[in-house]
C-alpha atoms as a PDB file:
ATOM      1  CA  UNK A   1     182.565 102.469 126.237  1.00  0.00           C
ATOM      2  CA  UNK A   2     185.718 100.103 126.368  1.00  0.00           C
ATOM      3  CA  UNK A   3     188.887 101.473 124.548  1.00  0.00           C
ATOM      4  CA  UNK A   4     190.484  98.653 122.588  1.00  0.00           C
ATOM      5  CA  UNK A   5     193.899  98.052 122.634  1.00  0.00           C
ATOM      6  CA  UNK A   6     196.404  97.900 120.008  1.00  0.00           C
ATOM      7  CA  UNK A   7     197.984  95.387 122.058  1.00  0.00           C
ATOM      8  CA  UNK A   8     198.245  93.745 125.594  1.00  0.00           C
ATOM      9  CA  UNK A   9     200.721  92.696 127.284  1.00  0.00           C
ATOM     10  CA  UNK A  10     201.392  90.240 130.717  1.00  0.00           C
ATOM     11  CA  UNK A  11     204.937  91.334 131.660  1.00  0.00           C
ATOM     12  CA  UNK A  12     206.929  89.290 134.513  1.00  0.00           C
ATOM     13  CA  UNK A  13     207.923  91.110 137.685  1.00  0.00           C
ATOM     14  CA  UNK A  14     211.913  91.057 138.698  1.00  0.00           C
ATOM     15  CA  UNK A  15     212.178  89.002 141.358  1.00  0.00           C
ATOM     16  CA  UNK A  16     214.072  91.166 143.523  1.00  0.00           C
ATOM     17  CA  UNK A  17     211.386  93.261 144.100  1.00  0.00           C
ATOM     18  CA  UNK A  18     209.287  89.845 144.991  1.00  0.00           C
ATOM     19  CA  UNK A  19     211.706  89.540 148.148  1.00  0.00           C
ATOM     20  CA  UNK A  20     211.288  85.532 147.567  1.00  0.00           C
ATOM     21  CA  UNK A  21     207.461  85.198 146.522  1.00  0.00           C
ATOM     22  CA  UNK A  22     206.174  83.291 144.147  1.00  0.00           C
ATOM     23  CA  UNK A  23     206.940  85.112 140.415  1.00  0.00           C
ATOM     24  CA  UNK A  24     204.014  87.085 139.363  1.00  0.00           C
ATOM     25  CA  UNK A  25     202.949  89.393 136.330  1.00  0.00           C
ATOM     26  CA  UNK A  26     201.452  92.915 135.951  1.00  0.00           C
ATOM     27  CA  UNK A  27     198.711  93.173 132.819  1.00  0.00           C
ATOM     28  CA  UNK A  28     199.075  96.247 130.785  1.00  0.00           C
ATOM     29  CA  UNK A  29     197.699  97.806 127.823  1.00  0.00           C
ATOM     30  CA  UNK A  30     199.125  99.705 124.715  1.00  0.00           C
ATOM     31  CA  UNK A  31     196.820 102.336 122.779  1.00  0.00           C
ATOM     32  CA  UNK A  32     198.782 103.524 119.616  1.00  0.00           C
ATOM     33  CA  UNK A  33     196.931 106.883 118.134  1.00  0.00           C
ATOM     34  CA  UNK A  34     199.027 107.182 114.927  1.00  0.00           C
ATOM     35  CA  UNK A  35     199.103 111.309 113.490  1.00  0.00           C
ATOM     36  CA  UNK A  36     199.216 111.762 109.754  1.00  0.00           C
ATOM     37  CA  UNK A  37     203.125 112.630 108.436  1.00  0.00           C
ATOM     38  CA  UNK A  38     204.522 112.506 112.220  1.00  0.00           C
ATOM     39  CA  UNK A  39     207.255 113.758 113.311  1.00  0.00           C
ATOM     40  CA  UNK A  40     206.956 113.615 116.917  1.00  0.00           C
ATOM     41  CA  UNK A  41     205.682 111.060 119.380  1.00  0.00           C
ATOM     42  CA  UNK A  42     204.438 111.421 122.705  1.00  0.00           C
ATOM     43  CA  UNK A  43     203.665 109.050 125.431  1.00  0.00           C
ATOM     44  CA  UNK A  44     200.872 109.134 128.696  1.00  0.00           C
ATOM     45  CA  UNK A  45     200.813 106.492 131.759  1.00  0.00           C
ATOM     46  CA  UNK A  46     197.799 106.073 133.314  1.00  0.00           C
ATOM     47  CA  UNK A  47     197.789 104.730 136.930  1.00  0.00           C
ATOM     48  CA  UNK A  48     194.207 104.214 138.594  1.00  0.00           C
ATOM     49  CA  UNK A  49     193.287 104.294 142.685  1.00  0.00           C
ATOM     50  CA  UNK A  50     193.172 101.596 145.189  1.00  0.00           C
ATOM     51  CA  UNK A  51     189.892  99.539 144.117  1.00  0.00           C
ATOM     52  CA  UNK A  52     189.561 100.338 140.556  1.00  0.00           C
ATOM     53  CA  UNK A  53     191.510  99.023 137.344  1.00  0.00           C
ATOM     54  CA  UNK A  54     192.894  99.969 134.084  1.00  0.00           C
ATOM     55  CA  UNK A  55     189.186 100.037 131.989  1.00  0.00           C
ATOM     56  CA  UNK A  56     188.026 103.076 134.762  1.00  0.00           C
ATOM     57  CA  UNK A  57     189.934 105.780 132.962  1.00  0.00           C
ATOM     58  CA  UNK A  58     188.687 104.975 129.291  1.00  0.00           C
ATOM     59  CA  UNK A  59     186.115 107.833 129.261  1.00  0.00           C
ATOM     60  CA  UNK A  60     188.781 110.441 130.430  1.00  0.00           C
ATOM     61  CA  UNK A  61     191.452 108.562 127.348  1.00  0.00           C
ATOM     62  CA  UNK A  62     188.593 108.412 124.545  1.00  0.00           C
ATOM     63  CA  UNK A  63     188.031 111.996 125.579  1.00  0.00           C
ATOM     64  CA  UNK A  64     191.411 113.405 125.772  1.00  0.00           C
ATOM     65  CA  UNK A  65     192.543 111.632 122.796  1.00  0.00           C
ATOM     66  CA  UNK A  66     189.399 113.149 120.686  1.00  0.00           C
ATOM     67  CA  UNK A  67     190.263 116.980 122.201  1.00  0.00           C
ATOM     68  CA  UNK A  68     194.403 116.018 121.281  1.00  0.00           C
ATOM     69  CA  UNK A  69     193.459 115.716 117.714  1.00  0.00           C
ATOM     70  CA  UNK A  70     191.809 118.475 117.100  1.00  0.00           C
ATOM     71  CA  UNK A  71     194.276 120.709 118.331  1.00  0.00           C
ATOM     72  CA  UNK A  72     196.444 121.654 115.398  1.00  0.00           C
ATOM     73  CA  UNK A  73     199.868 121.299 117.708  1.00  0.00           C
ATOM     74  CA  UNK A  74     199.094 117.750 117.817  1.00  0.00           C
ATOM     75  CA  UNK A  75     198.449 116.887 114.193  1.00  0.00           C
ATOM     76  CA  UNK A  76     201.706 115.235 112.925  1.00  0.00           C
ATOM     77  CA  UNK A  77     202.071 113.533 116.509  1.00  0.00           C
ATOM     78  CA  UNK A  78     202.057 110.095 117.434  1.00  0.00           C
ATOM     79  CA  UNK A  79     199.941 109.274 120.185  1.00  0.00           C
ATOM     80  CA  UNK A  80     200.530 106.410 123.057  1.00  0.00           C
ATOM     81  CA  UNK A  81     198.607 105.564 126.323  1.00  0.00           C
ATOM     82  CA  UNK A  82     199.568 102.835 128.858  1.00  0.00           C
ATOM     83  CA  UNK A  83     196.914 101.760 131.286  1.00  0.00           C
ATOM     84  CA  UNK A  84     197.866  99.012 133.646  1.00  0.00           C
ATOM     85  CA  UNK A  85     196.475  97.358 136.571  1.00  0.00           C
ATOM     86  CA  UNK A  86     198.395  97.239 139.733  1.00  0.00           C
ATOM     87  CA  UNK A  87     199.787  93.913 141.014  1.00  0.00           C
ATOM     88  CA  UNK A  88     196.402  93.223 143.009  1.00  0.00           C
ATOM     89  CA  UNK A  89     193.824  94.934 141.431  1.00  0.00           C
ATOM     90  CA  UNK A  90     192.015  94.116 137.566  1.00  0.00           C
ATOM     91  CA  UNK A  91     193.609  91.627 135.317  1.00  0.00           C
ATOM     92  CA  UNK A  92     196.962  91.948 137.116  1.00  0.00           C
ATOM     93  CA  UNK A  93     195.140  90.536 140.130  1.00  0.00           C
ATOM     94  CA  UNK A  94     194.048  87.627 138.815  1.00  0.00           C
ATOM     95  CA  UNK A  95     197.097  86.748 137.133  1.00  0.00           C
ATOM     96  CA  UNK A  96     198.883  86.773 140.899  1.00  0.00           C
ATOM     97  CA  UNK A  97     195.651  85.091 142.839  1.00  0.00           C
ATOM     98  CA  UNK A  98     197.384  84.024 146.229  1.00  0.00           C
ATOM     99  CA  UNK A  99     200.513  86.226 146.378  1.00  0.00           C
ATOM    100  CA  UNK A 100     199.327  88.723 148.425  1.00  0.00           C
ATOM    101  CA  UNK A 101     202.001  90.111 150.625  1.00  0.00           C
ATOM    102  CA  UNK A 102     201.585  91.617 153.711  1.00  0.00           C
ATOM    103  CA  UNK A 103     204.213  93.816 153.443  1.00  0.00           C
ATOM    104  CA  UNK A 104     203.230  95.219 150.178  1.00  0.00           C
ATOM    105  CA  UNK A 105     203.188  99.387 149.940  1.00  0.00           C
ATOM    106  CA  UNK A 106     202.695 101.807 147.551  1.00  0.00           C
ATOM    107  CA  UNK A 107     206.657 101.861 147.444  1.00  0.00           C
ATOM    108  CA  UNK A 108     206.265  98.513 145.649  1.00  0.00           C
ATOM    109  CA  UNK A 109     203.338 100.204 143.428  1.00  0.00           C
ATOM    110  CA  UNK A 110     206.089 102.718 142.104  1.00  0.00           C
ATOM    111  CA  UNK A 111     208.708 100.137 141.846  1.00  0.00           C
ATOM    112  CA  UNK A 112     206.383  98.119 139.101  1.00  0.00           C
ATOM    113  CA  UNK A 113     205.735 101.902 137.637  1.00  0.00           C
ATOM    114  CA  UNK A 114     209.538 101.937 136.775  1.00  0.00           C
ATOM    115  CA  UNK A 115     209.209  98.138 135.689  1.00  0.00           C
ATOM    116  CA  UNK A 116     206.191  99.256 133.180  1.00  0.00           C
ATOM    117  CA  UNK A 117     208.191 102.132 132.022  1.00  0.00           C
ATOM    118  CA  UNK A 118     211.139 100.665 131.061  1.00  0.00           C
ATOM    119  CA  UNK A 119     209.762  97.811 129.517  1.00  0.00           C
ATOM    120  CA  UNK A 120     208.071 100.288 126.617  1.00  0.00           C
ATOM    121  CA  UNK A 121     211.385 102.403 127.038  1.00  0.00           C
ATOM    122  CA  UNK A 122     208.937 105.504 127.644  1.00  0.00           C
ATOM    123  CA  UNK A 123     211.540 107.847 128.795  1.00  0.00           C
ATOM    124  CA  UNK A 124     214.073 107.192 126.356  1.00  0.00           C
ATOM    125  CA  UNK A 125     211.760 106.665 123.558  1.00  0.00           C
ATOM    126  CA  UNK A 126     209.314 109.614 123.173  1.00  0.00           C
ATOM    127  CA  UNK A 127     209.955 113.396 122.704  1.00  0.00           C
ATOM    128  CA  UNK A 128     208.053 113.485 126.341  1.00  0.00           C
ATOM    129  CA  UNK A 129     206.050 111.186 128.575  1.00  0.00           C
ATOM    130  CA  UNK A 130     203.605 112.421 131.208  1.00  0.00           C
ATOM    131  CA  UNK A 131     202.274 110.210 134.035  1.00  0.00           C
ATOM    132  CA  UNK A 132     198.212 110.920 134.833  1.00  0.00           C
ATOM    133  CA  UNK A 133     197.333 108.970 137.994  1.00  0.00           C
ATOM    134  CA  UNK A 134     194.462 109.187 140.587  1.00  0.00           C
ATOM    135  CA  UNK A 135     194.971 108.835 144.506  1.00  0.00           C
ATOM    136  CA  UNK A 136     197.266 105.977 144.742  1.00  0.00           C
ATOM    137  CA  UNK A 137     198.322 105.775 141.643  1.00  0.00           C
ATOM    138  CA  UNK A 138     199.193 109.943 141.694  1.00  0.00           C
ATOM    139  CA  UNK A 139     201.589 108.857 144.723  1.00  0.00           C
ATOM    140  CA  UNK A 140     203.138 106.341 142.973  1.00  0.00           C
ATOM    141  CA  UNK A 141     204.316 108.511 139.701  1.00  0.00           C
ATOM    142  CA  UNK A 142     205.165 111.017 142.351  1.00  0.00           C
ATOM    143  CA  UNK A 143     207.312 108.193 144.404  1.00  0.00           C
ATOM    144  CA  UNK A 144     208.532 107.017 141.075  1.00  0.00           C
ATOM    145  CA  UNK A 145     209.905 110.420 139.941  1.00  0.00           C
ATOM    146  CA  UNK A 146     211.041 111.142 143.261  1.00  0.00           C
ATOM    147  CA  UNK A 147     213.183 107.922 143.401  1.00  0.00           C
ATOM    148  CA  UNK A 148     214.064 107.447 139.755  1.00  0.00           C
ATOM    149  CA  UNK A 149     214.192 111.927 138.656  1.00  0.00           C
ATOM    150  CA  UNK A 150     214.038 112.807 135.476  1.00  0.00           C
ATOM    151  CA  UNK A 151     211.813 109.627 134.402  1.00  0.00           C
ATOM    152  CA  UNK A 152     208.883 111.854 133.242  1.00  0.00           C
ATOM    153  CA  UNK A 153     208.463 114.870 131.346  1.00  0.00           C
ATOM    154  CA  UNK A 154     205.358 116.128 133.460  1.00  0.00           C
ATOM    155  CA  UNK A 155     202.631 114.653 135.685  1.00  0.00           C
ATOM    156  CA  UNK A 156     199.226 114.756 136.068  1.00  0.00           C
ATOM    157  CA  UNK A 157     197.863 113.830 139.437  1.00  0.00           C
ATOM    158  CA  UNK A 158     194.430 113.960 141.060  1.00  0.00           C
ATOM    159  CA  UNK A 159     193.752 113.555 144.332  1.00  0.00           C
ATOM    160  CA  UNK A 160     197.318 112.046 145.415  1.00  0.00           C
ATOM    161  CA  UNK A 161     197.158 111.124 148.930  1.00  0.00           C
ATOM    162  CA  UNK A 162     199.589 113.647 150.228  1.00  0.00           C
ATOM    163  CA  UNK A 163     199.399 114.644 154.440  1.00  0.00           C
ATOM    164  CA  UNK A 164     201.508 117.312 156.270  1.00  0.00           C
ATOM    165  CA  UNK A 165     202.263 115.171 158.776  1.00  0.00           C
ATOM    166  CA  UNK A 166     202.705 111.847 160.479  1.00  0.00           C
ATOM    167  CA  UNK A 167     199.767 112.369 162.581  1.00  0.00           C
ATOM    168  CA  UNK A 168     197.720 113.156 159.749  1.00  0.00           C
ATOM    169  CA  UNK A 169     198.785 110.277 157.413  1.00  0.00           C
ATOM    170  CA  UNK A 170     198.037 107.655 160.280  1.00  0.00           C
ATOM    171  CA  UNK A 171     194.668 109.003 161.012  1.00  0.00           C
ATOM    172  CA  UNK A 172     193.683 108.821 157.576  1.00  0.00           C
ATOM    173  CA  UNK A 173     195.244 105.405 156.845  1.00  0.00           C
ATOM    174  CA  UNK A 174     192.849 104.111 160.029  1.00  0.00           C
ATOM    175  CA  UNK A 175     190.051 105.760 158.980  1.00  0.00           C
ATOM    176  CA  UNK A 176     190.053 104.521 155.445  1.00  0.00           C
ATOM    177  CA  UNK A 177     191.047 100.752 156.319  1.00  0.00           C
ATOM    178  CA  UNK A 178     188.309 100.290 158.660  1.00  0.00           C
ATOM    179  CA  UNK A 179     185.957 100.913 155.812  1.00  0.00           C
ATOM    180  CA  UNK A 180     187.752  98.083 153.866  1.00  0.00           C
ATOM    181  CA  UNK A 181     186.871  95.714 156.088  1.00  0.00           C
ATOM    182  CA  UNK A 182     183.026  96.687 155.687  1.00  0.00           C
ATOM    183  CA  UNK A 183     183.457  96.420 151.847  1.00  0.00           C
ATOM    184  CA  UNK A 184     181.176  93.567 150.562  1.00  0.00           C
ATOM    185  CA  UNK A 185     183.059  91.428 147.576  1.00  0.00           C
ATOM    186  CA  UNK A 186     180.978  89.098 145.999  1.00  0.00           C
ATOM    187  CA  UNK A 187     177.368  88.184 144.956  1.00  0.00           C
ATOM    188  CA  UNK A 188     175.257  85.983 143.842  1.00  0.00           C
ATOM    189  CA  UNK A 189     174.095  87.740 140.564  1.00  0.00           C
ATOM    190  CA  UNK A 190     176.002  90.495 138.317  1.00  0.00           C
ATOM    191  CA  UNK A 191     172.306  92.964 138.797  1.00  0.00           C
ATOM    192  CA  UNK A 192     172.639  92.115 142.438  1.00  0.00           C
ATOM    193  CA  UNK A 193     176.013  93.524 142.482  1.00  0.00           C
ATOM    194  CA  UNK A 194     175.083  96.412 140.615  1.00  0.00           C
ATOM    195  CA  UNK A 195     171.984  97.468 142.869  1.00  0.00           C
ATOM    196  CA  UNK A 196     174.230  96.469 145.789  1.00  0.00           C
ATOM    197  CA  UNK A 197     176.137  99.586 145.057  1.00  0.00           C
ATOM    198  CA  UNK A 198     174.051 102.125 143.235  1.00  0.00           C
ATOM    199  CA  UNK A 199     172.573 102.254 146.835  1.00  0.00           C
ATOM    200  CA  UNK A 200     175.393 103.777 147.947  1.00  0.00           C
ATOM    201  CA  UNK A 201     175.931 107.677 147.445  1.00  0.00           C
ATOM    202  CA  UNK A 202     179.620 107.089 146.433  1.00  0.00           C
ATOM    203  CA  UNK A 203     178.026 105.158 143.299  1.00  0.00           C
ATOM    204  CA  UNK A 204     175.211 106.727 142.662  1.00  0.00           C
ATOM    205  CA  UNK A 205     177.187 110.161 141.846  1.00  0.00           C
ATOM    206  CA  UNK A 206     179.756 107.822 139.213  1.00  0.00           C
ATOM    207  CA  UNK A 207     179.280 108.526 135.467  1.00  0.00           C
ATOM    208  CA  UNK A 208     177.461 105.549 133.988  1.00  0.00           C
ATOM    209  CA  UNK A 209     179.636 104.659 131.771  1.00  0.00           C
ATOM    210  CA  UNK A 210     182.570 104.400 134.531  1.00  0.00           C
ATOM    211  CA  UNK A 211     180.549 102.494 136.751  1.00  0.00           C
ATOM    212  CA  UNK A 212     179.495  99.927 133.846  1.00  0.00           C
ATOM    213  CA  UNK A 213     183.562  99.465 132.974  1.00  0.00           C
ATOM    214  CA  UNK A 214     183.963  98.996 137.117  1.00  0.00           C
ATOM    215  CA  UNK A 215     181.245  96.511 137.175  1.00  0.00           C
ATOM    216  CA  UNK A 216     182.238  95.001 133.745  1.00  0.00           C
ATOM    217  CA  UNK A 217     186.439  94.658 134.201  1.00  0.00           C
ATOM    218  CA  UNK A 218     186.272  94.750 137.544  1.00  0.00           C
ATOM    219  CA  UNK A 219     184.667  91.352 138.551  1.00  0.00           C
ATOM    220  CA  UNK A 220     185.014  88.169 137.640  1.00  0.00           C
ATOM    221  CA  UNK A 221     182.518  84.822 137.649  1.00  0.00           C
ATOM    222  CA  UNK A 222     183.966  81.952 140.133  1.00  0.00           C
ATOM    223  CA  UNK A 223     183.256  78.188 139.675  1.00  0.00           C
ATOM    224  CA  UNK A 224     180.488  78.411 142.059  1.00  0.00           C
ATOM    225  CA  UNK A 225     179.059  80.923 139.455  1.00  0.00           C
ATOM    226  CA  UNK A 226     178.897  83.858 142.203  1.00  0.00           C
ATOM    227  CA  UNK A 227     180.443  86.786 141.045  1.00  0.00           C
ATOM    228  CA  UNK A 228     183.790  88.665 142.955  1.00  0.00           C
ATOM    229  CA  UNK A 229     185.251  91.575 142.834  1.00  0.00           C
ATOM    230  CA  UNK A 230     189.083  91.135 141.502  1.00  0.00           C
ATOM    231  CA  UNK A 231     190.595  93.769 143.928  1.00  0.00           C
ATOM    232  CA  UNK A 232     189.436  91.692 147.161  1.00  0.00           C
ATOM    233  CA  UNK A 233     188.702  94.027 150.277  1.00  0.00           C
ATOM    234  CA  UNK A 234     191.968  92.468 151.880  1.00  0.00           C
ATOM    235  CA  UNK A 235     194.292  93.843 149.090  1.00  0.00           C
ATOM    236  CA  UNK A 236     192.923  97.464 149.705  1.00  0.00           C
ATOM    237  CA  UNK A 237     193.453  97.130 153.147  1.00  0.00           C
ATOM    238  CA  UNK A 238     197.337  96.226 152.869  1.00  0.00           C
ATOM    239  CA  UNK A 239     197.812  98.314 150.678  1.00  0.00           C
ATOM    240  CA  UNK A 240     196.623 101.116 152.654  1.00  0.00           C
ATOM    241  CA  UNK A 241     198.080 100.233 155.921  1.00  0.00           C
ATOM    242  CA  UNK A 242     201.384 100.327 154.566  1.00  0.00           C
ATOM    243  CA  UNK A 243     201.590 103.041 153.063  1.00  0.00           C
ATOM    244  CA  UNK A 244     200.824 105.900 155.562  1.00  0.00           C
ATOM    245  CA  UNK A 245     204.189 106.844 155.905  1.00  0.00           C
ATOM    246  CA  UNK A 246     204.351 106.943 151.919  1.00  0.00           C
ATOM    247  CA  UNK A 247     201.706 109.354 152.019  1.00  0.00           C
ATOM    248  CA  UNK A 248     203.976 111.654 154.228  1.00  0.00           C
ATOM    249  CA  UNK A 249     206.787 111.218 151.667  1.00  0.00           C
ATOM    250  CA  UNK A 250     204.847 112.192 149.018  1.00  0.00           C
ATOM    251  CA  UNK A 251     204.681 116.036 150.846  1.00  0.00           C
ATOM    252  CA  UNK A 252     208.278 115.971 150.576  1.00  0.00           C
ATOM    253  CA  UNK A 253     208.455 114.764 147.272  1.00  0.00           C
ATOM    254  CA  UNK A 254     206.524 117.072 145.854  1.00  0.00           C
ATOM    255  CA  UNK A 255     208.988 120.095 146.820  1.00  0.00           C
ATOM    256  CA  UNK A 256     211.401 118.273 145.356  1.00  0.00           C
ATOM    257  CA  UNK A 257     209.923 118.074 141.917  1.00  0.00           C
ATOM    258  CA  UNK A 258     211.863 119.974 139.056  1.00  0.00           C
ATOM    259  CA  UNK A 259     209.166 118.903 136.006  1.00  0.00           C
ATOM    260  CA  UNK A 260     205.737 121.024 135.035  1.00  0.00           C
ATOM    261  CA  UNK A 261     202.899 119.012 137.395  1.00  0.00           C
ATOM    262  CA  UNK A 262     199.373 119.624 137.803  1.00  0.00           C
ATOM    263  CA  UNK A 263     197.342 118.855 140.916  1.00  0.00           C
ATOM    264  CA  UNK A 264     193.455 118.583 140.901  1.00  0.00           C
ATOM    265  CA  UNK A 265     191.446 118.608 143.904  1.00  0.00           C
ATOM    266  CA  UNK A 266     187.995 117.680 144.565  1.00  0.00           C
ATOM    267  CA  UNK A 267     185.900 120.395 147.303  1.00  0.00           C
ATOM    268  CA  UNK A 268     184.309 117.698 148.783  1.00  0.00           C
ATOM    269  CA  UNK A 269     187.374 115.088 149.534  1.00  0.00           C
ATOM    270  CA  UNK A 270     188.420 114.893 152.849  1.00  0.00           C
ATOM    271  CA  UNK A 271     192.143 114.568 151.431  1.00  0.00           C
ATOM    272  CA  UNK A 272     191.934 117.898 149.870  1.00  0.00           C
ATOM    273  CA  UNK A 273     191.760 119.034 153.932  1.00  0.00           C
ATOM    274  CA  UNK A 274     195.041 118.343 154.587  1.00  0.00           C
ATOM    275  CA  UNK A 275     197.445 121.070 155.844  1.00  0.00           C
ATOM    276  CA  UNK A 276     199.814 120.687 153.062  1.00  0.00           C
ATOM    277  CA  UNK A 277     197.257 121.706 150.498  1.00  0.00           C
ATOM    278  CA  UNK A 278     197.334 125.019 152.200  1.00  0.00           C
ATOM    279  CA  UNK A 279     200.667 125.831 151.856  1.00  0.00           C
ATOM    280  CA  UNK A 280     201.601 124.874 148.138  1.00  0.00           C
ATOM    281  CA  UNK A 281     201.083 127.805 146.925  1.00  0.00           C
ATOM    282  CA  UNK A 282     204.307 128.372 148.549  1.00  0.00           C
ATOM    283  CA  UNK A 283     206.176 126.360 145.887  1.00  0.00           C
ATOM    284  CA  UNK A 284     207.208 127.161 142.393  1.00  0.00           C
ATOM    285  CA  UNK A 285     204.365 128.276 140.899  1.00  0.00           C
ATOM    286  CA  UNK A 286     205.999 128.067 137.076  1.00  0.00           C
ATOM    287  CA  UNK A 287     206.341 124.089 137.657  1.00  0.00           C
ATOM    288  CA  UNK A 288     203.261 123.265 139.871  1.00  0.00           C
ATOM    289  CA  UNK A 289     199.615 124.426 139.684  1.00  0.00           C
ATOM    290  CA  UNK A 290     196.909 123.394 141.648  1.00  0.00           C
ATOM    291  CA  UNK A 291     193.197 123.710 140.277  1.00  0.00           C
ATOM    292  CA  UNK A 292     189.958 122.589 142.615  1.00  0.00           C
ATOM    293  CA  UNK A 293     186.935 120.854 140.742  1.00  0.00           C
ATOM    294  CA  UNK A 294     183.924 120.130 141.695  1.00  0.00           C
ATOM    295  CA  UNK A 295     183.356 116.489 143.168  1.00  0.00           C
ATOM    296  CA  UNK A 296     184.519 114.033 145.807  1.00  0.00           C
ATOM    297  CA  UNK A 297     187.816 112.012 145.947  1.00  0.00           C
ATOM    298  CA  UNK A 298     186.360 110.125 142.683  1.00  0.00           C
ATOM    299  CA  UNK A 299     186.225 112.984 140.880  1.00  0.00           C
ATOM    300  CA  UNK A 300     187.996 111.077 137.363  1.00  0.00           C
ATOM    301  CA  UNK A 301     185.149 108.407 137.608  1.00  0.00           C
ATOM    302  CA  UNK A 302     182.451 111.516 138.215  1.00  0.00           C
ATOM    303  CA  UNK A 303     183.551 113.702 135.950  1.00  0.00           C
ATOM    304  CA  UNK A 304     185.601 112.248 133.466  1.00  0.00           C
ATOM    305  CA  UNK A 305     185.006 115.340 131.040  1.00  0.00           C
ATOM    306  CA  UNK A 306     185.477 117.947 133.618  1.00  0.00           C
ATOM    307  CA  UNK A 307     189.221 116.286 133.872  1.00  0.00           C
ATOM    308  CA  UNK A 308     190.354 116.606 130.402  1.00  0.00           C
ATOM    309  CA  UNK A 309     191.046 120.029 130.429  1.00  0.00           C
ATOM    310  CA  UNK A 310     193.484 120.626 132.888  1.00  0.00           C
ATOM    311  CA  UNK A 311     195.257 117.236 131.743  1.00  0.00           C
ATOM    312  CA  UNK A 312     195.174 119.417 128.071  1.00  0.00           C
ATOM    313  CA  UNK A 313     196.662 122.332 129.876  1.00  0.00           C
ATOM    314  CA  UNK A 314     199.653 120.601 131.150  1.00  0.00           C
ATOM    315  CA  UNK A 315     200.305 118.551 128.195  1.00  0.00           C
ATOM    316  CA  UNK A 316     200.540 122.362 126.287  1.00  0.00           C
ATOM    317  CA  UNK A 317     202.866 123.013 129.028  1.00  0.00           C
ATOM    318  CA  UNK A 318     204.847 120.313 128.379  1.00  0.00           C
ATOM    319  CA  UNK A 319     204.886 120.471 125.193  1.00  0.00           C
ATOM    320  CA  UNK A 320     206.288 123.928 125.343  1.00  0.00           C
ATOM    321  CA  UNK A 321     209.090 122.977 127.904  1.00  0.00           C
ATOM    322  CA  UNK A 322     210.295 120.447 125.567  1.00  0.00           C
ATOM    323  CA  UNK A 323     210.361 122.339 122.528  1.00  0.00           C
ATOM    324  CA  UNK A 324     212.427 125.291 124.689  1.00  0.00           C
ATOM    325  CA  UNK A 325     214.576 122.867 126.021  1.00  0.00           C
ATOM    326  CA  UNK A 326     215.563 121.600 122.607  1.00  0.00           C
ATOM    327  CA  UNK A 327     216.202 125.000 120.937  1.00  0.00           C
ATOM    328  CA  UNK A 328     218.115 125.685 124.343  1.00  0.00           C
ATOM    329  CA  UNK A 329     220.448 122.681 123.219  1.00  0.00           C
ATOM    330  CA  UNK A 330     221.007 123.875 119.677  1.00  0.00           C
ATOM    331  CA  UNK A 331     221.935 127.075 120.516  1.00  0.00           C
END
């Protein structure tokens, strides 16, 4: 079921970060849960994978928001979510048809993150703001707190596409890109689009009501009255070819991170084999937890339910940080 907005919003990139393209815009969403006699307000980003948009994480919002309010902590506190669409994928992607770079990375994914957070001043202007993202969008709130610190007050991130090493990282990034290529992007008729891909074990596993928001915000109708995908196959695959060496910063990043975080992993990814998930249990244990779930690298779109619980666990966490960090500076 769609999540309506309280508003939308088409905001301009800088042009630095265009490196002399032609100006284009990222669309974004604002969801405003109002709490009765507030006197708190608290802000989540939500940044979605490579292939998917904005709509794909309205089951996990509906159902987080729904479990937020009935927690008694939460009563007198004004709710936000901001769900976006990367510069080449959903809405966003249609607003910047023909500026594809082939230089773009997921460096240029955080650097928009930043962009979207400043322009709803969600550091400065919340008692705490906590990023949720899935696979590429978990490295880029990782990239953008590990370039910009201090910007969030927790994060949330399944699946981020973290690798030990070079090696790893590369073979990953070939592996992935070649299936790209394969990736069929437009048909004749919406049905045919939708059989097209419940053949496919990937989609058959998706919760329905995911896979209707993909298949509903996630394609468009042409003049020829075909039907295409708005992430084209060619975005993914830039995307993902640059950003292997990203996905070896985001190792180091994450042992850099100072701010409660909580990693979920799915037992049947092939990510979650890395060597680094092995050894992060190694690392601060009081800031970072890791939990494993049941499910495959699409775990949010899966199981959008089985999600909401450890994204309620390290909002509580948060939550108490803040609140110890404030009587800390009154004392």
């Amino acid at each position: 079921m769609y999540l309506q907005p309280s508003s939308t919003h088409t905001i301009p990139l800088n042009l630095f970060m265009l490196r002399g393209q032609k100006p284009q815009s990222l669309s974004v969403n604002k969801h405003d849960f109002p709490g009765k006699n507030s006197n708190r307000k608290i802000a989540f980003l939500f940044s979605h994978a490579t292939g998917y948009h904005k709509e794909t994480f309205h089951p996990i919002m509906r159902s987080f928001r729904d479990q937020l309010r009935v927690q008694r902590e939460f009563d007198q506190t004004d709710i936000t979510f901001i769900s976006w669409d990367e510069r080449h994928h959903g809405d966003s992607a249609r607003l910047n048809e023909g500026c594809l770079s082939e230089d773009y990375s997921m460096t240029d994914n955080a650097l928009d993150t930043k962009q979207v957070i400043d322009f709803f001043d969600l550091k400065g202007g919340y008692d705490y703001f906590i990023g949720v993202g899935h696979s590429l969008g978990a490295c880029t709130l990782l990239l953008c707190e590990y370039y910009y610190p201090g910007t969030f007050s927790g994060l949330f991130l399944v699946e981020p596409l973290s690798f030990a090493t070079m090696k790893e990282a590369i073979y990953i990034q070939e592996t992935v890109t070649k299936a790209f290529k394969k990736r069929p992007e437009e048909w004749k008729e919406m049905e045919e689009f939708r059989e097209s891909l419940l053949s496919k074990s990937v989609y058959k596993v998706m919760h329905p009501e995911v896979f209707d928001l993909y298949a509903r915000y996630g394609l468009y109708e042409t003049d020829e009255h075909t039907f295409k995908l708005k992430c084209t196959r060619r975005s993914e695959e830039i995307i993902f070819r640059n950003s292997f060496h990203e996905s070896y910063i985001c190792s180091k990043a994450i042992r850099e991170l100072t701010i409660p975080t909580q990693f979920v992993l799915a037992t049947k990814s092939f990510f979650t084999a890395s060597e680094f998930w092995k050894k992060i249990s190694q690392l601060d244990s009081k800031l970072l937890r890791l939990d494993v779930s049941k499910g495959t690298h699409l775990l949010p779109y899966e199981q959008p339910d089985a999600i909401v619980p450890h994204l309620l666990k390290l909002t509580s966490r948060v939550a108490s940080t803040s609140e110890k960090s404030f009587i800390k500076a009154m004392i």
